[in-house]
Every structure is written in C-alpha cells, then in structure tokens.
Protein backbone atom coordinates (compact mmCIF):
# COMPACT_ATOMS: atom_id res chain seq x y z
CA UNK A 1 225.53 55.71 248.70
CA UNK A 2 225.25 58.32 246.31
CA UNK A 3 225.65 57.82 242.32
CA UNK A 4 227.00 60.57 240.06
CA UNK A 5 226.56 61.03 236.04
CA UNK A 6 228.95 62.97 234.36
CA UNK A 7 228.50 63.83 231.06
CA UNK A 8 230.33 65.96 228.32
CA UNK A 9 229.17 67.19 224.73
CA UNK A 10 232.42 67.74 222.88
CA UNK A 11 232.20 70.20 220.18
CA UNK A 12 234.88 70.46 217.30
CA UNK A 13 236.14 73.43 216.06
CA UNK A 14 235.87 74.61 212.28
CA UNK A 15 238.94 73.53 210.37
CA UNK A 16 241.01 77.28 210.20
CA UNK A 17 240.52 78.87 206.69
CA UNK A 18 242.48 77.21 203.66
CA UNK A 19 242.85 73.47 206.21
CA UNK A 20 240.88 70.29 205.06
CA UNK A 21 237.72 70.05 206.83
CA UNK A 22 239.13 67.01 208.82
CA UNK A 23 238.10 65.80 212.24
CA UNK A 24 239.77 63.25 215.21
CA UNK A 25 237.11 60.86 213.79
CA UNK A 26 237.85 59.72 210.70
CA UNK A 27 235.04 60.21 208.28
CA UNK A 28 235.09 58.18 205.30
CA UNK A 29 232.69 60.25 203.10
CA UNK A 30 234.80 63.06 203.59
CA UNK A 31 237.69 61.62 202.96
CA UNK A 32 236.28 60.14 199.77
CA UNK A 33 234.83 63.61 198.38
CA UNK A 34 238.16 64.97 199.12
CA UNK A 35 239.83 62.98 197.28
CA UNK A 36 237.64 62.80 194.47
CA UNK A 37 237.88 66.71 194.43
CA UNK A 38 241.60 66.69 194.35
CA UNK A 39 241.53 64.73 191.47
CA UNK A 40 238.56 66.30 189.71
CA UNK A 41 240.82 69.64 190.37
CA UNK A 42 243.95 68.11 188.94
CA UNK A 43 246.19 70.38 190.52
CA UNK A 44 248.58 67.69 192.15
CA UNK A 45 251.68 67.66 192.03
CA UNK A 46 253.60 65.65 189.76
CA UNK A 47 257.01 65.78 189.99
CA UNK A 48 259.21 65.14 192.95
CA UNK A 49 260.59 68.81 194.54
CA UNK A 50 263.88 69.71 193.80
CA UNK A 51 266.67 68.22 196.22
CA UNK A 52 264.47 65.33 196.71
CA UNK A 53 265.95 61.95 195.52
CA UNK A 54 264.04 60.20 192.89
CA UNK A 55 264.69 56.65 194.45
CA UNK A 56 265.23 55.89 198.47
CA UNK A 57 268.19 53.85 199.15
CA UNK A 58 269.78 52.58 202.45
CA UNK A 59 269.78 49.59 204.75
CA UNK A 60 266.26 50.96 206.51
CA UNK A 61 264.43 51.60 202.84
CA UNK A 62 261.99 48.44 202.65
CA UNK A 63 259.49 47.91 200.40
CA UNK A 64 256.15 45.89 201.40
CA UNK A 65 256.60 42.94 199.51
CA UNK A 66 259.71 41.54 200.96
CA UNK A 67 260.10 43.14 204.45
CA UNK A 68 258.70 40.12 205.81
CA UNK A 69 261.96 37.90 204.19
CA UNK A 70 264.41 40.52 205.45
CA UNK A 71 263.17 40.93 209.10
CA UNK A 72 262.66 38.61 211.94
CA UNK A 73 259.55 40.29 213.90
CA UNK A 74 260.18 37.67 216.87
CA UNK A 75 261.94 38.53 219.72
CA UNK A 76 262.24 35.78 222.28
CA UNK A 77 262.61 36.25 225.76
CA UNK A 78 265.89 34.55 227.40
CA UNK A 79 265.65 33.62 231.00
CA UNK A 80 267.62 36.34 232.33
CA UNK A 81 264.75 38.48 230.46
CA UNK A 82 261.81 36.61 232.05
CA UNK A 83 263.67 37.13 235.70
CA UNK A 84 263.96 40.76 234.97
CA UNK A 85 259.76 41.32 234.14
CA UNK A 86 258.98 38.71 236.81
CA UNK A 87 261.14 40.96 239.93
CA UNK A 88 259.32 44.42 238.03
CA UNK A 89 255.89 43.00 238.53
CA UNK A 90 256.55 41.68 241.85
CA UNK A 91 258.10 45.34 242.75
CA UNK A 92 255.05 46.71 241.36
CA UNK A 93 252.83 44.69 242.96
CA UNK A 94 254.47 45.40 246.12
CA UNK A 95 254.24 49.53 246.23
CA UNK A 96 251.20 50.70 248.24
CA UNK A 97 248.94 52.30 246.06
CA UNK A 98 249.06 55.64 248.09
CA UNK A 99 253.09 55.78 246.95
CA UNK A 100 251.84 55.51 243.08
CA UNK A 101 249.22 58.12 243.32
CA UNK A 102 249.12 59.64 246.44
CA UNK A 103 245.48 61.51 246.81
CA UNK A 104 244.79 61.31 250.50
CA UNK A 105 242.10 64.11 250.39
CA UNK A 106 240.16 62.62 247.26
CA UNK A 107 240.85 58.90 248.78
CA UNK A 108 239.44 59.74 252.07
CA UNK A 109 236.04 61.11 250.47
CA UNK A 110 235.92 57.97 248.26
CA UNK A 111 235.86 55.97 251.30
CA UNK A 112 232.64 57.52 253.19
C-alpha cells in the first residue's frame, strides 16, 4: 500500500487599491492599528445619512439587554417530531453509499 502527501501553500492576494488590508484570518494587530488610524484620522462619520431613521422600531428590533426576557430560545421536540428524525436517519442509513456519491471509477482504484 502506497501513502500519498498532498500539500498546498495558499497565497493571499493584495487587498485591491483604496480596500482595508484585511485577510480570511482575522488578524488582531491589524485590526487594532486600523482602528486606531481611523480614529487618529477623525474622518468618521457622525451623523446618520439622510433617509435613515434615527431610532429602529418594530416587533424584530431587540436590544441585548432584554432579548433574553422576550424570547424563548428552546424549542422542544414533540413525539411526532422525534418519529420524523428517527424514519430520516433510518432512510439515510439505509441508501447505499454508491446512490449518495456515486464514483465507481475513483471507488474501484481506492479498493486495490
């Protein structure tokens, strides 16, 4: 039996001209010279943009303090529910693999 390495260098691409230099990766000393730049800078904006409403309103506006009090985060699962997953995993369990991801070719090469 044979063992194969793969490997991959991934290389990211320079932010495009005028774009924060940010990557997937968050990097927090980035992100804390930006900010401190932004600030330093003072150009922020500090007024809300016209046709925006100064204060949200509406039943799905929360605020962080009392969403907790005003939601209930638990669902429970009735019977009929825990049938329902139950005959899906038992379905599941039940397909062949080769009718999930059918790859004869690469299957047969993976058995030798």
């Amino acid at each position: 039996m044979s063992t194969a390495t793969i490997t991959s260098t991934v290389l990211e691409a320079p932010a495009p001209p005028g774009q924060p230099d940010i990557s997937y990766h968050p990097d927090i000393n980035k992100w804390q010279a930006r900010i401190a730049r932004r600030l330093r800078e003072d150009n922020l904006q500090k007024s809300i943009p016209d046709g925006f409403p100064e204060k949200l309103t509406g039943d799905l506006v929360w605020d962080g303090r009392t969403v907790a009090d005003k939601y209930d985060w638990t669902f429970v699962f009735t019977p009929e529910h825990l049938a329902e997953i139950d005959q899906a995993l038992a379905h599941f369990k039940g397909v062949q693999r080769h009718q999930v991801f059918p790859n004869d070719k690469f299957n047969a090469n993976m058995a030798n």
